[in-house]
PDB file of N, CA and C in Angstrom:
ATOM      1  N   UNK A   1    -113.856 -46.559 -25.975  1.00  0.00           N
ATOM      2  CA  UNK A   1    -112.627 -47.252 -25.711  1.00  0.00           C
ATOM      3  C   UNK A   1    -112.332 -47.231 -24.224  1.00  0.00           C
ATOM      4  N   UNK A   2    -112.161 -48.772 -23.690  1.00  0.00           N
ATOM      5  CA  UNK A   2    -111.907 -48.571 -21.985  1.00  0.00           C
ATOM      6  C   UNK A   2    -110.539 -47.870 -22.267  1.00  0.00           C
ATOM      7  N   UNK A   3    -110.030 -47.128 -21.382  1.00  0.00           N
ATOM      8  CA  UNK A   3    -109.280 -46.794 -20.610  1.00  0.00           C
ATOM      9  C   UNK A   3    -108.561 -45.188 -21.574  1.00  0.00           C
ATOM     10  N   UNK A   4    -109.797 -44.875 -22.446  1.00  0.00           N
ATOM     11  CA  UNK A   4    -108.848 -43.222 -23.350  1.00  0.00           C
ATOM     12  C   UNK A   4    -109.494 -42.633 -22.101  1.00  0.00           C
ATOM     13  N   UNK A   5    -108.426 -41.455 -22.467  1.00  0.00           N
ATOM     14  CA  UNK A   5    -108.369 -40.182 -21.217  1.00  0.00           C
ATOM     15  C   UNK A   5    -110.213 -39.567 -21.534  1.00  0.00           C
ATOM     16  N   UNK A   6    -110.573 -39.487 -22.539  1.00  0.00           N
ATOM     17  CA  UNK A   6    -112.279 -38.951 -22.405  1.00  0.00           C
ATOM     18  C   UNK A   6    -113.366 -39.922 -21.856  1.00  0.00           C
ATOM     19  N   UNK A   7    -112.837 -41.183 -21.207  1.00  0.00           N
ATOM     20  CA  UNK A   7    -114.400 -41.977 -20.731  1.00  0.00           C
ATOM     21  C   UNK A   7    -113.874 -41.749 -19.099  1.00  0.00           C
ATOM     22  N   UNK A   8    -112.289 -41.260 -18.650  1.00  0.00           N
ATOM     23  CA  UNK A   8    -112.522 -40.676 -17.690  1.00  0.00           C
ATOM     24  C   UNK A   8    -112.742 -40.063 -16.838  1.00  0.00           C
ATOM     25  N   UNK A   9    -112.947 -38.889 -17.600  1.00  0.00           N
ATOM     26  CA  UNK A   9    -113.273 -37.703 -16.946  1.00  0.00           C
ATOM     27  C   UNK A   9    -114.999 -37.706 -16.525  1.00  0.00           C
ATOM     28  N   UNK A  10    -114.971 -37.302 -15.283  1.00  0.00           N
ATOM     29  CA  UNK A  10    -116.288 -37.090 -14.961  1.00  0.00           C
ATOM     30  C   UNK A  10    -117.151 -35.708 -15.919  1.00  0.00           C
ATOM     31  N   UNK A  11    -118.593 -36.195 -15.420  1.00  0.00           N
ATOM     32  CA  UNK A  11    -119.401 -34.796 -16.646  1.00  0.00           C
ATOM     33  C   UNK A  11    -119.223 -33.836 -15.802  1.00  0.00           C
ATOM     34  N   UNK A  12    -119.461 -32.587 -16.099  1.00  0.00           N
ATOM     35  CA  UNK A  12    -119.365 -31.398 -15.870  1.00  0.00           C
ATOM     36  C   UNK A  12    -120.752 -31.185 -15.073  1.00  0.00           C
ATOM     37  N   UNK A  13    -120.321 -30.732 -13.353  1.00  0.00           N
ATOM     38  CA  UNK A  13    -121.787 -30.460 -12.931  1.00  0.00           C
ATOM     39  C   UNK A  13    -121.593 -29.162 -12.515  1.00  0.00           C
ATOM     40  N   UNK A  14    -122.415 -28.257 -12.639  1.00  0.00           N
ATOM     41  CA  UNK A  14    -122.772 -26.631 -11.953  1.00  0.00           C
ATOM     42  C   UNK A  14    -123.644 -26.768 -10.496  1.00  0.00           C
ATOM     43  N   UNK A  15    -122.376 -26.080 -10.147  1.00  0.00           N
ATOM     44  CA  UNK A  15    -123.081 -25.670  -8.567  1.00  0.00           C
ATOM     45  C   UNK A  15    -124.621 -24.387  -8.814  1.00  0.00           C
ATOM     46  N   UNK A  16    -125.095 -24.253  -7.700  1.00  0.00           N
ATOM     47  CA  UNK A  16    -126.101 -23.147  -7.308  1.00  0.00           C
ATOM     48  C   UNK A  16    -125.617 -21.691  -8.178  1.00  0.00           C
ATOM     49  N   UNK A  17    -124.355 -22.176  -7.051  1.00  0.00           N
ATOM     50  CA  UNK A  17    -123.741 -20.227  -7.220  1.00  0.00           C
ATOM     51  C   UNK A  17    -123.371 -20.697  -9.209  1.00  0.00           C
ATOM     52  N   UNK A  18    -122.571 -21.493  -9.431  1.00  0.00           N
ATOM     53  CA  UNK A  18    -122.227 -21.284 -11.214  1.00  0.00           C
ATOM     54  C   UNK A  18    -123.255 -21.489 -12.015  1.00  0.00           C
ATOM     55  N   UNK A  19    -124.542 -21.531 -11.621  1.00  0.00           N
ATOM     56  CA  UNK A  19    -125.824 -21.617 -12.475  1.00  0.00           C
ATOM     57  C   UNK A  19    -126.210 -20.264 -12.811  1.00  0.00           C
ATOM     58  N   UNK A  20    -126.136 -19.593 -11.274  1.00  0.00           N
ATOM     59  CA  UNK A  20    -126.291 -18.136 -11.153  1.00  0.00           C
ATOM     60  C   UNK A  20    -125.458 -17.063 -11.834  1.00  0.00           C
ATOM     61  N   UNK A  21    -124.154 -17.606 -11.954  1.00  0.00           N
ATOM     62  CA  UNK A  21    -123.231 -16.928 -12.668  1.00  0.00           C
ATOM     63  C   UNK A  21    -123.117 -16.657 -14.223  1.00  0.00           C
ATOM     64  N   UNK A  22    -123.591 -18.212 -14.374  1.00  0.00           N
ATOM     65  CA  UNK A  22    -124.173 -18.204 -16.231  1.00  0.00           C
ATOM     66  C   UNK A  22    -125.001 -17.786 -16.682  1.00  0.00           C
ATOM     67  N   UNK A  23    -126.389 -17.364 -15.808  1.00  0.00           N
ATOM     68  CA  UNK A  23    -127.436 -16.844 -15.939  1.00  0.00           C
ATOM     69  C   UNK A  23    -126.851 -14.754 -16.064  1.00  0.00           C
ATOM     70  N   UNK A  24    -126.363 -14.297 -15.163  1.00  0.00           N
ATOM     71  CA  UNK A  24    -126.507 -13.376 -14.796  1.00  0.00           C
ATOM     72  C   UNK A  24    -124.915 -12.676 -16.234  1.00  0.00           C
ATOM     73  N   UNK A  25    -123.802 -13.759 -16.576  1.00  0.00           N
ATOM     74  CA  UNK A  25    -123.305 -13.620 -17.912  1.00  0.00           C
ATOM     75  C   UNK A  25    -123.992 -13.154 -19.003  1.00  0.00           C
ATOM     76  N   UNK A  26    -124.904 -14.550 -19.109  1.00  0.00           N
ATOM     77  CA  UNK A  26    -125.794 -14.536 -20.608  1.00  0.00           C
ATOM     78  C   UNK A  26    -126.447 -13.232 -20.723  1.00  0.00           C
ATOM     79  N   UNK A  27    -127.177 -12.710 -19.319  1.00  0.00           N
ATOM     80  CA  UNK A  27    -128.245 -11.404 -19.843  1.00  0.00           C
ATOM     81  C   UNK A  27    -127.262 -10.355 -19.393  1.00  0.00           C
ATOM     82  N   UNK A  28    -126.459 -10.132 -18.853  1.00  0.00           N
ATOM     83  CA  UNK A  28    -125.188  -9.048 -19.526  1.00  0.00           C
ATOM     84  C   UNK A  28    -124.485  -9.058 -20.961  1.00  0.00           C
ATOM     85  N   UNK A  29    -124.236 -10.083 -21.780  1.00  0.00           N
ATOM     86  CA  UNK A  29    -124.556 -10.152 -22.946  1.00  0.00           C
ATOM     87  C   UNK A  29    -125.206  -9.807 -23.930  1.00  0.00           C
ATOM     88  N   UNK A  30    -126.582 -10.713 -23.335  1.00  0.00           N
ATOM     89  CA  UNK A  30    -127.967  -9.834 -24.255  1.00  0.00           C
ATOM     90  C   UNK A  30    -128.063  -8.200 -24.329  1.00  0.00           C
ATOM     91  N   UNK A  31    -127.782  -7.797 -22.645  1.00  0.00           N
ATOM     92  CA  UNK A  31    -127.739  -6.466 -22.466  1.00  0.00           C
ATOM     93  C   UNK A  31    -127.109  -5.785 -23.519  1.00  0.00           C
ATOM     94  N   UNK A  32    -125.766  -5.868 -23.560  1.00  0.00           N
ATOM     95  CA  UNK A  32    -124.639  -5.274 -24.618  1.00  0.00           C
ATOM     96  C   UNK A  32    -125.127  -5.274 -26.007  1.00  0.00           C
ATOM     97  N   UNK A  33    -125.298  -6.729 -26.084  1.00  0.00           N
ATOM     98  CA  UNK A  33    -125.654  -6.678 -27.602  1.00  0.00           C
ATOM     99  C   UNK A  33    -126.870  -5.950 -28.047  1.00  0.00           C
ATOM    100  N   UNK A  34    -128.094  -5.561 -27.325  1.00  0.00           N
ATOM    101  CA  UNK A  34    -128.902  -5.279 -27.775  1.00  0.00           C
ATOM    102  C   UNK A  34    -128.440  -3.575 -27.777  1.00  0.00           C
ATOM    103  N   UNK A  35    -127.887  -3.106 -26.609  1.00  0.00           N
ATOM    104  CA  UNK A  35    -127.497  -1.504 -26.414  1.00  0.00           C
ATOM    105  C   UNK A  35    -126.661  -1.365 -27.604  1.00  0.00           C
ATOM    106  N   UNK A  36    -125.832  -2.590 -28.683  1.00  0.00           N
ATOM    107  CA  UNK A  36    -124.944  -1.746 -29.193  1.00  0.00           C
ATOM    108  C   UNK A  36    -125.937  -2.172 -30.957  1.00  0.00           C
ATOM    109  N   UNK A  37    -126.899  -2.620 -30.712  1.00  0.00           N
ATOM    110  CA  UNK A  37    -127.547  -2.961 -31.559  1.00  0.00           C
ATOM    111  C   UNK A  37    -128.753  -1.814 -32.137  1.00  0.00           C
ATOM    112  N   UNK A  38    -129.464  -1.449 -31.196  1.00  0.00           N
ATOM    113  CA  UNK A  38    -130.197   0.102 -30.603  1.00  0.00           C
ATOM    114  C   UNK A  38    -129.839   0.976 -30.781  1.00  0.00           C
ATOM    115  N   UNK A  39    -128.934   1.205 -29.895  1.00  0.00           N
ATOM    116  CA  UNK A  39    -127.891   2.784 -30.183  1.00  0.00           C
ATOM    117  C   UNK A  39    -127.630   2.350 -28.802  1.00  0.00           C
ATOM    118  N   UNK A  40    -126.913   3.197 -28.395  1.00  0.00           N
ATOM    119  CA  UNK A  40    -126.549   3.873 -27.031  1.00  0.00           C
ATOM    120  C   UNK A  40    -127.549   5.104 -26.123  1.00  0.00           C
ATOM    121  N   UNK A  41    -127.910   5.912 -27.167  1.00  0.00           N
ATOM    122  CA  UNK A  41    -129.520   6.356 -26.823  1.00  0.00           C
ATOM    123  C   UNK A  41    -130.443   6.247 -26.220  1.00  0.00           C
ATOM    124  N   UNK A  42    -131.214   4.698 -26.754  1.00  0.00           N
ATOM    125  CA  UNK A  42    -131.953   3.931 -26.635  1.00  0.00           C
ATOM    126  C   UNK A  42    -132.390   3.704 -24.909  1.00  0.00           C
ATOM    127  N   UNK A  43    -131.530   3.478 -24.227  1.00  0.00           N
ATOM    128  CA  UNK A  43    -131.937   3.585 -22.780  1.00  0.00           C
ATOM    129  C   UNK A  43    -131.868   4.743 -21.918  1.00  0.00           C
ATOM    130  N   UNK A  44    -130.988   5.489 -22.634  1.00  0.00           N
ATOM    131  CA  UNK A  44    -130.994   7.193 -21.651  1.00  0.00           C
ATOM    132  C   UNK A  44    -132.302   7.722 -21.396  1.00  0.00           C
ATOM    133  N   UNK A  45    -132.577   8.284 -20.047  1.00  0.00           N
ATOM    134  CA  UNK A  45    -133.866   8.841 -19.840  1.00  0.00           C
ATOM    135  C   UNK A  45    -133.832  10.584 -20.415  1.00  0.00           C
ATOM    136  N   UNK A  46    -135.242  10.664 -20.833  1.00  0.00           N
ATOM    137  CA  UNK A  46    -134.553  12.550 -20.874  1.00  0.00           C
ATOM    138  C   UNK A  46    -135.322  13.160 -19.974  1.00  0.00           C
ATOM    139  N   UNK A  47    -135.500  14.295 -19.138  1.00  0.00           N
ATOM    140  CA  UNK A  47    -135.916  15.089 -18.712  1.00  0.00           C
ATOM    141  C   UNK A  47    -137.296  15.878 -19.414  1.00  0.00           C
ATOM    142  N   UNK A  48    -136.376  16.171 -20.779  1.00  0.00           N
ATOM    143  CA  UNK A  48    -137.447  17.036 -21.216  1.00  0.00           C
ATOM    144  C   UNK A  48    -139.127  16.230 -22.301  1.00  0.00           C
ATOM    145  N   UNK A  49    -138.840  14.582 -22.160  1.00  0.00           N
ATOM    146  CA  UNK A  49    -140.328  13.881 -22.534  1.00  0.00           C
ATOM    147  C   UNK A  49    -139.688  14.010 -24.117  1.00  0.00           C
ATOM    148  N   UNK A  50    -140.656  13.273 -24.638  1.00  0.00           N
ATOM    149  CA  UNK A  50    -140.527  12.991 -26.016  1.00  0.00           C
ATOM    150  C   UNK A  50    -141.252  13.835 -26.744  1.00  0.00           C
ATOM    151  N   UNK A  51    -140.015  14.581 -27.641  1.00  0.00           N
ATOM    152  CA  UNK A  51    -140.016  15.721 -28.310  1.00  0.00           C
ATOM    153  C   UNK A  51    -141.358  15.565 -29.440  1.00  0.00           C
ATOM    154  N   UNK A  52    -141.271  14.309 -30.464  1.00  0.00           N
ATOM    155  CA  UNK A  52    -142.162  14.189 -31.092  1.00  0.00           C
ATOM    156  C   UNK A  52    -142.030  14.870 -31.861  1.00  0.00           C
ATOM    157  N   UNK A  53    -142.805  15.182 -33.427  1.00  0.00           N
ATOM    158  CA  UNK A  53    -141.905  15.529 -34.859  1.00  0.00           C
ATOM    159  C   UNK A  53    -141.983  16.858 -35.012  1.00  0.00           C
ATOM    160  N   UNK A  54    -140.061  16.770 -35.468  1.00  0.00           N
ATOM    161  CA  UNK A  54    -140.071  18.480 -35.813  1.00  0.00           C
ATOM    162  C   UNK A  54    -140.693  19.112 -36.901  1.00  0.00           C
ATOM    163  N   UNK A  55    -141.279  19.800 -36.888  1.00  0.00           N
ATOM    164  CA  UNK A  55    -141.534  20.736 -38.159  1.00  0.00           C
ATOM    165  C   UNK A  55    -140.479  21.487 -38.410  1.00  0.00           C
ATOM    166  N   UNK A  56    -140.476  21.785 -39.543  1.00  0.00           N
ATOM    167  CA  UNK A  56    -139.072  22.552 -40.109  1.00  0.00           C
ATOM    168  C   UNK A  56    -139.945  24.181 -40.221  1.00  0.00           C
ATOM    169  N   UNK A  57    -139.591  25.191 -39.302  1.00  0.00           N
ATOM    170  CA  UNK A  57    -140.030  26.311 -40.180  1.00  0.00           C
ATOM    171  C   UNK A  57    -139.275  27.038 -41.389  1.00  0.00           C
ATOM    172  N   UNK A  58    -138.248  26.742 -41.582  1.00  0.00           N
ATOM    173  CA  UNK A  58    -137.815  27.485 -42.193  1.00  0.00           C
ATOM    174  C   UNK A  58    -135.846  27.024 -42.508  1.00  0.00           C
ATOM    175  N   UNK A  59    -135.285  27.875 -42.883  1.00  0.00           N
ATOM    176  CA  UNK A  59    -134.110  28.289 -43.304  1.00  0.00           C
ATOM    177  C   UNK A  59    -133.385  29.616 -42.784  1.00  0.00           C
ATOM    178  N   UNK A  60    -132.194  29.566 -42.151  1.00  0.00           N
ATOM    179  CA  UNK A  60    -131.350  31.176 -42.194  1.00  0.00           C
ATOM    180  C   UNK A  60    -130.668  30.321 -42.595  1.00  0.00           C
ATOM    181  N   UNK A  61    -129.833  31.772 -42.951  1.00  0.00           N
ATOM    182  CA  UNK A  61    -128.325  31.699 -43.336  1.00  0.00           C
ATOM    183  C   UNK A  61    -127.218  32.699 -42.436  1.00  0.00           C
ATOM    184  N   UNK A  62    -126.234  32.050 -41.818  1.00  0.00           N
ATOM    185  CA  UNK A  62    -125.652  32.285 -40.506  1.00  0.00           C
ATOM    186  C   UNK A  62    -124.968  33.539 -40.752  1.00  0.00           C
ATOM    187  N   UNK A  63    -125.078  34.569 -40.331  1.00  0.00           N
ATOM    188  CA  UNK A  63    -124.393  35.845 -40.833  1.00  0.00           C
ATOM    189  C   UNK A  63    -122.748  35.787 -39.633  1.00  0.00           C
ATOM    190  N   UNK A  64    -122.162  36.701 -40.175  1.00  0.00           N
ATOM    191  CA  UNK A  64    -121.018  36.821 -39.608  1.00  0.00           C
ATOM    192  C   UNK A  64    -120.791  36.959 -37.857  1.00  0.00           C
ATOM    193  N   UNK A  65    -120.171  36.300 -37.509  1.00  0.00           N
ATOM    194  CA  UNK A  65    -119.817  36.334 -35.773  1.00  0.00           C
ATOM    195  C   UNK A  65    -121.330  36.186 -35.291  1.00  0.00           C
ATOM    196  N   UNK A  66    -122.379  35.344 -35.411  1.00  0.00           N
ATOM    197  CA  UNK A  66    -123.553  34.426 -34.974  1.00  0.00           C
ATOM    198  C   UNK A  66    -123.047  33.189 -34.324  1.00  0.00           C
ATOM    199  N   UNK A  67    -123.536  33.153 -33.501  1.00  0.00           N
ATOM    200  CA  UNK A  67    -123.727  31.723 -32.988  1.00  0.00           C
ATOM    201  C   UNK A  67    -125.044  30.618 -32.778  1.00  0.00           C
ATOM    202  N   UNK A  68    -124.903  29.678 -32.782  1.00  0.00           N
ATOM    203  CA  UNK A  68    -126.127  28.491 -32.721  1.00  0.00           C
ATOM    204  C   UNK A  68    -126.974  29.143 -31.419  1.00  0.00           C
ATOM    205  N   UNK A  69    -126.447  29.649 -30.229  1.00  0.00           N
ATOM    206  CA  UNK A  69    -127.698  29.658 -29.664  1.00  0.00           C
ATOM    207  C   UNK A  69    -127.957  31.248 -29.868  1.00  0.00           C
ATOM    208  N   UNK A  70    -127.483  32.358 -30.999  1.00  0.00           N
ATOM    209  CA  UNK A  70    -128.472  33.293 -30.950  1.00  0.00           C
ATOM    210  C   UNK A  70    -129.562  32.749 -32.054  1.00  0.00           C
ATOM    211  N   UNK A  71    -129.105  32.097 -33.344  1.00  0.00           N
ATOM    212  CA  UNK A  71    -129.837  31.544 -34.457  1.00  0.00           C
ATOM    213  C   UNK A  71    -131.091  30.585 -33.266  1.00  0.00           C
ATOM    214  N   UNK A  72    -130.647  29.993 -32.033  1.00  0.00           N
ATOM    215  CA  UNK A  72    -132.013  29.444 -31.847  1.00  0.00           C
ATOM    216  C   UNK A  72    -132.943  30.441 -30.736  1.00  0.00           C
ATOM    217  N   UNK A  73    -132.201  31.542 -30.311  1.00  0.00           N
ATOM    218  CA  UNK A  73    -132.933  32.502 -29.341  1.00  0.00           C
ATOM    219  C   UNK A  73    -133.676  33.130 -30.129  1.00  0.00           C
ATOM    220  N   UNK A  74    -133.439  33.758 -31.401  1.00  0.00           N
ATOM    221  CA  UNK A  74    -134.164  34.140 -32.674  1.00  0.00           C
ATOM    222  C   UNK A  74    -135.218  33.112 -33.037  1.00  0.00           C
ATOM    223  N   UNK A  75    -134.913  31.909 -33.452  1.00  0.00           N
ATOM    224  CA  UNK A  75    -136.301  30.783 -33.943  1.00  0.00           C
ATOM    225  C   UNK A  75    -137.167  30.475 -32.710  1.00  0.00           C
ATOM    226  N   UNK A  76    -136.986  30.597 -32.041  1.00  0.00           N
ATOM    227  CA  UNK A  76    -137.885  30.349 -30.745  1.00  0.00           C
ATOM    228  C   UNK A  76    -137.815  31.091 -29.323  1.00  0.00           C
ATOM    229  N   UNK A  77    -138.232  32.466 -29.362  1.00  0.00           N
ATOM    230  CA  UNK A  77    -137.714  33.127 -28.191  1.00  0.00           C
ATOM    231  C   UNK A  77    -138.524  32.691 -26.907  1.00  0.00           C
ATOM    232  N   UNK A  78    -139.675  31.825 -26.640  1.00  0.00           N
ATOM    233  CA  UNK A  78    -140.002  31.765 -25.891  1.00  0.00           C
ATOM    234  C   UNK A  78    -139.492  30.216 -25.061  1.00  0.00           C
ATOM    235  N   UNK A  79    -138.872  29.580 -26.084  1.00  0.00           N
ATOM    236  CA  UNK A  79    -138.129  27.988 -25.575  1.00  0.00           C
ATOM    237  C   UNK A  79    -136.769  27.763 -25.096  1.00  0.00           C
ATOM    238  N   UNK A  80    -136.474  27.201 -24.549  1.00  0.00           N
ATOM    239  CA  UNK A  80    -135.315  27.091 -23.964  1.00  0.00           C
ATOM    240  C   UNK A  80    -134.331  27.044 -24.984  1.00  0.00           C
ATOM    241  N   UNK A  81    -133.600  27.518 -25.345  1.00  0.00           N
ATOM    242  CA  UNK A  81    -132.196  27.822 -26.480  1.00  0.00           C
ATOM    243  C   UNK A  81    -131.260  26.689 -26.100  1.00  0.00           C
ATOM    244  N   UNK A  82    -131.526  26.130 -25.009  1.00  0.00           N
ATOM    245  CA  UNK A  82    -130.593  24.740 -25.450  1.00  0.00           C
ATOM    246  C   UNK A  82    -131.213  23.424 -26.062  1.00  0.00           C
ATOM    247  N   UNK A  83    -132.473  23.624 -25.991  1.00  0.00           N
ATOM    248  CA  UNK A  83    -133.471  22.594 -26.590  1.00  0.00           C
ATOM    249  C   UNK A  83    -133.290  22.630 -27.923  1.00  0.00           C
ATOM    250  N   UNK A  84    -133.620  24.068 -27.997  1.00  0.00           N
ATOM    251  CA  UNK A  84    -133.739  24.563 -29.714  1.00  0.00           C
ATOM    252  C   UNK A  84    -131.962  24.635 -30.320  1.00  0.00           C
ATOM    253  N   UNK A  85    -131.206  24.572 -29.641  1.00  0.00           N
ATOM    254  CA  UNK A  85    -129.628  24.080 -29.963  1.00  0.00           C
ATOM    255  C   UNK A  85    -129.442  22.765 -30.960  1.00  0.00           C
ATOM    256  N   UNK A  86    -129.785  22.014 -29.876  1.00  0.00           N
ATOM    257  CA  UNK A  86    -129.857  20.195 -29.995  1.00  0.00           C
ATOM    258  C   UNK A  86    -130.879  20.034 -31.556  1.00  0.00           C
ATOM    259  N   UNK A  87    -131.444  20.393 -31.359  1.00  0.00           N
ATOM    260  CA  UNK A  87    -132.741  20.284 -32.745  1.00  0.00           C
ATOM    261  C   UNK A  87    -132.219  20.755 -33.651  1.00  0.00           C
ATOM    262  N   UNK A  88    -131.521  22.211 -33.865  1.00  0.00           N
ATOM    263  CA  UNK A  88    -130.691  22.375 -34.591  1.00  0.00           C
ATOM    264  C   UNK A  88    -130.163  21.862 -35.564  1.00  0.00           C
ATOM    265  N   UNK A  89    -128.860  21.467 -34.349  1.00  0.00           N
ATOM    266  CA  UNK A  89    -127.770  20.073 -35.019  1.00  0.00           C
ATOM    267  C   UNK A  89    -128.260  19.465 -35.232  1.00  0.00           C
ATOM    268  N   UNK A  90    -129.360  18.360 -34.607  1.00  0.00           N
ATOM    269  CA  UNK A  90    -129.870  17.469 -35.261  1.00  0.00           C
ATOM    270  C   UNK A  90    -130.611  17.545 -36.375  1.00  0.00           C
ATOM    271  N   UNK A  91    -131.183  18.878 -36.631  1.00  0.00           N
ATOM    272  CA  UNK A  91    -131.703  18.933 -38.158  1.00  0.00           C
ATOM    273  C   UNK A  91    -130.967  18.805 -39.300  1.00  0.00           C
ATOM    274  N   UNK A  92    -129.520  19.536 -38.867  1.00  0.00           N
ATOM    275  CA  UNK A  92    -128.876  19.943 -40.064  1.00  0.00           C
ATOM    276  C   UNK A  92    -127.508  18.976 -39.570  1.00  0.00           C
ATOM    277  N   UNK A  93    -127.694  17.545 -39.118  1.00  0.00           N
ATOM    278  CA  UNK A  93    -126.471  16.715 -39.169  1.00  0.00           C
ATOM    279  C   UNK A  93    -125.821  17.073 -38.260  1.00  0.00           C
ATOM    280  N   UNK A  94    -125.055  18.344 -37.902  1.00  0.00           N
ATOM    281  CA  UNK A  94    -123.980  18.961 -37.565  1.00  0.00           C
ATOM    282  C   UNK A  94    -123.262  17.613 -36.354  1.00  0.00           C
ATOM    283  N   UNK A  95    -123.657  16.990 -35.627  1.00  0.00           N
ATOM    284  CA  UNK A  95    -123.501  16.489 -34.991  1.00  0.00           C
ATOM    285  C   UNK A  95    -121.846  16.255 -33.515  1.00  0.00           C
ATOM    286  N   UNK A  96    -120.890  15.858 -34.284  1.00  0.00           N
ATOM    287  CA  UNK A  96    -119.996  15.623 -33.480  1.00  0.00           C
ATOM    288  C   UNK A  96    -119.022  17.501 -33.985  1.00  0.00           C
ATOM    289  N   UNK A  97    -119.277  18.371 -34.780  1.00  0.00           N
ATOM    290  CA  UNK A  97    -118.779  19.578 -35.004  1.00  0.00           C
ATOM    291  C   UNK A  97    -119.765  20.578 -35.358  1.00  0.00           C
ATOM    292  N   UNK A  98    -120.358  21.148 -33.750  1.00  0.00           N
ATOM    293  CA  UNK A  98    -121.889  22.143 -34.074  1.00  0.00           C
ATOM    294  C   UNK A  98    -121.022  23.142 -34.195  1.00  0.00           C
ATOM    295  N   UNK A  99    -120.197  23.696 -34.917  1.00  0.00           N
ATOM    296  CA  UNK A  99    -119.254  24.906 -35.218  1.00  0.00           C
ATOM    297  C   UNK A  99    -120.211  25.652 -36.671  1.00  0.00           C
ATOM    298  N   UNK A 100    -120.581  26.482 -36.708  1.00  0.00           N
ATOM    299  CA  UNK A 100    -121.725  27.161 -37.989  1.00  0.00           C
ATOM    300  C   UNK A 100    -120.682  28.171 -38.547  1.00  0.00           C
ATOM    301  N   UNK A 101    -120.289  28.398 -40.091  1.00  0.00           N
ATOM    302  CA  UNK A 101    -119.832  29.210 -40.719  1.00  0.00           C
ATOM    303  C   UNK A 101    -120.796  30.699 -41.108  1.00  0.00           C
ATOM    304  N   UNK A 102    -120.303  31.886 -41.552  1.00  0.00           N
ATOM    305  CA  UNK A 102    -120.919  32.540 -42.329  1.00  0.00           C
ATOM    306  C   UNK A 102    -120.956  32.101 -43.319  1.00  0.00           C
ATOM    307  N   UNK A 103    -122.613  32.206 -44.128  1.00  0.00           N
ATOM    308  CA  UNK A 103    -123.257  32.150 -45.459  1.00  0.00           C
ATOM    309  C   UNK A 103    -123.686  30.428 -45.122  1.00  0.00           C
ATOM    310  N   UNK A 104    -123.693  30.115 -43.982  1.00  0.00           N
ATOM    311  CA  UNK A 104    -124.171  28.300 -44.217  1.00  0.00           C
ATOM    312  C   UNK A 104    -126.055  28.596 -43.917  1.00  0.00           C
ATOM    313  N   UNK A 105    -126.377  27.581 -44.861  1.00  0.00           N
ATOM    314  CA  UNK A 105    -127.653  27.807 -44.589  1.00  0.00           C
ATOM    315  C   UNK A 105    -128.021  26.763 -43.538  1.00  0.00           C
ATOM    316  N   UNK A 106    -128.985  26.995 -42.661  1.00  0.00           N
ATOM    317  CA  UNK A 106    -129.114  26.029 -41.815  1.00  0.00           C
ATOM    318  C   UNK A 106    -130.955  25.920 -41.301  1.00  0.00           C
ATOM    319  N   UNK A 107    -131.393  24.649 -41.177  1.00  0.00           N
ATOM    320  CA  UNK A 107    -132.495  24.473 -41.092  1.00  0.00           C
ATOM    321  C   UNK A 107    -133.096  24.431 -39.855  1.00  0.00           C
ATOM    322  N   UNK A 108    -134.039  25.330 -39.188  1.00  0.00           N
ATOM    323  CA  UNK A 108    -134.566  25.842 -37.815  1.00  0.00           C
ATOM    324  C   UNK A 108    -135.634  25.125 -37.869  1.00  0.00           C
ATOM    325  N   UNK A 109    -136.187  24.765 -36.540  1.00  0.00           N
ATOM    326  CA  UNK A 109    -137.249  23.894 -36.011  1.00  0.00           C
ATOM    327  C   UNK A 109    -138.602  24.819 -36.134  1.00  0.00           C
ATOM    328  N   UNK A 110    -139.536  24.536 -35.782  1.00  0.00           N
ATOM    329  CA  UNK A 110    -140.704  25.466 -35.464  1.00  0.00           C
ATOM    330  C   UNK A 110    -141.177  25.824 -34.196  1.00  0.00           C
ATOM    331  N   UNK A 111    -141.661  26.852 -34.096  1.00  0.00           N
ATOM    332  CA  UNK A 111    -141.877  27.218 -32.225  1.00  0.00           C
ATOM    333  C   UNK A 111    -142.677  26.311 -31.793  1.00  0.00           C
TER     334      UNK A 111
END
């Protein structure tokens, strides 16, 4: 139709710099979505290399006034007790509350 307000508007052109801007949007996007798709994990570097699969040796059961890092200075006296911490919790869930009761049984890594 001559003269509707949509045959006058000119098309939409992108400068240099707003080509660059849409580009550098989109893969901040991708970024996000894939980090929240992954985990959050997923890109952290670790220090200590990839652990690779735990063996379970065994089972205690947490006796009174113990804590997680004597239960892991005991399962592994020659490894670092914060390594053997983390493995821990992660064996036995504990995750966002590594707090251990007496009489909980809990599952230890292997040396």
């Amino acid at each position: 139709m001559p003269g509707s307000p949509r045959s006058d508007r000119p098309p939409i052109r992108l400068t240099r710099r707003g080509r660059a801007v849409l580009v550098a949007f989109a893969a901040t996007v991708t970024l996000i979505l894939l980090w929240l798709t992954v985990g959050p994990g997923a890109f952290a570097g670790s220090r200590e290399g990839p652990a690779g699969p735990t063996r379970h040796a065994g089972t205690v059961v947490v006796e009174p006034g113990e804590t997680l890092w004597e239960i892991a200075s005991s399962a592994d006296p020659g490894g670092d007790p914060r390594v053997v911490v983390q493995r821990i919790i992660d064996l036995n869930g504990l995750g966002g509350d590594p707090t251990v009761h007496p009489g909980q049984e809990l599952r230890v890594p292997a040396s």
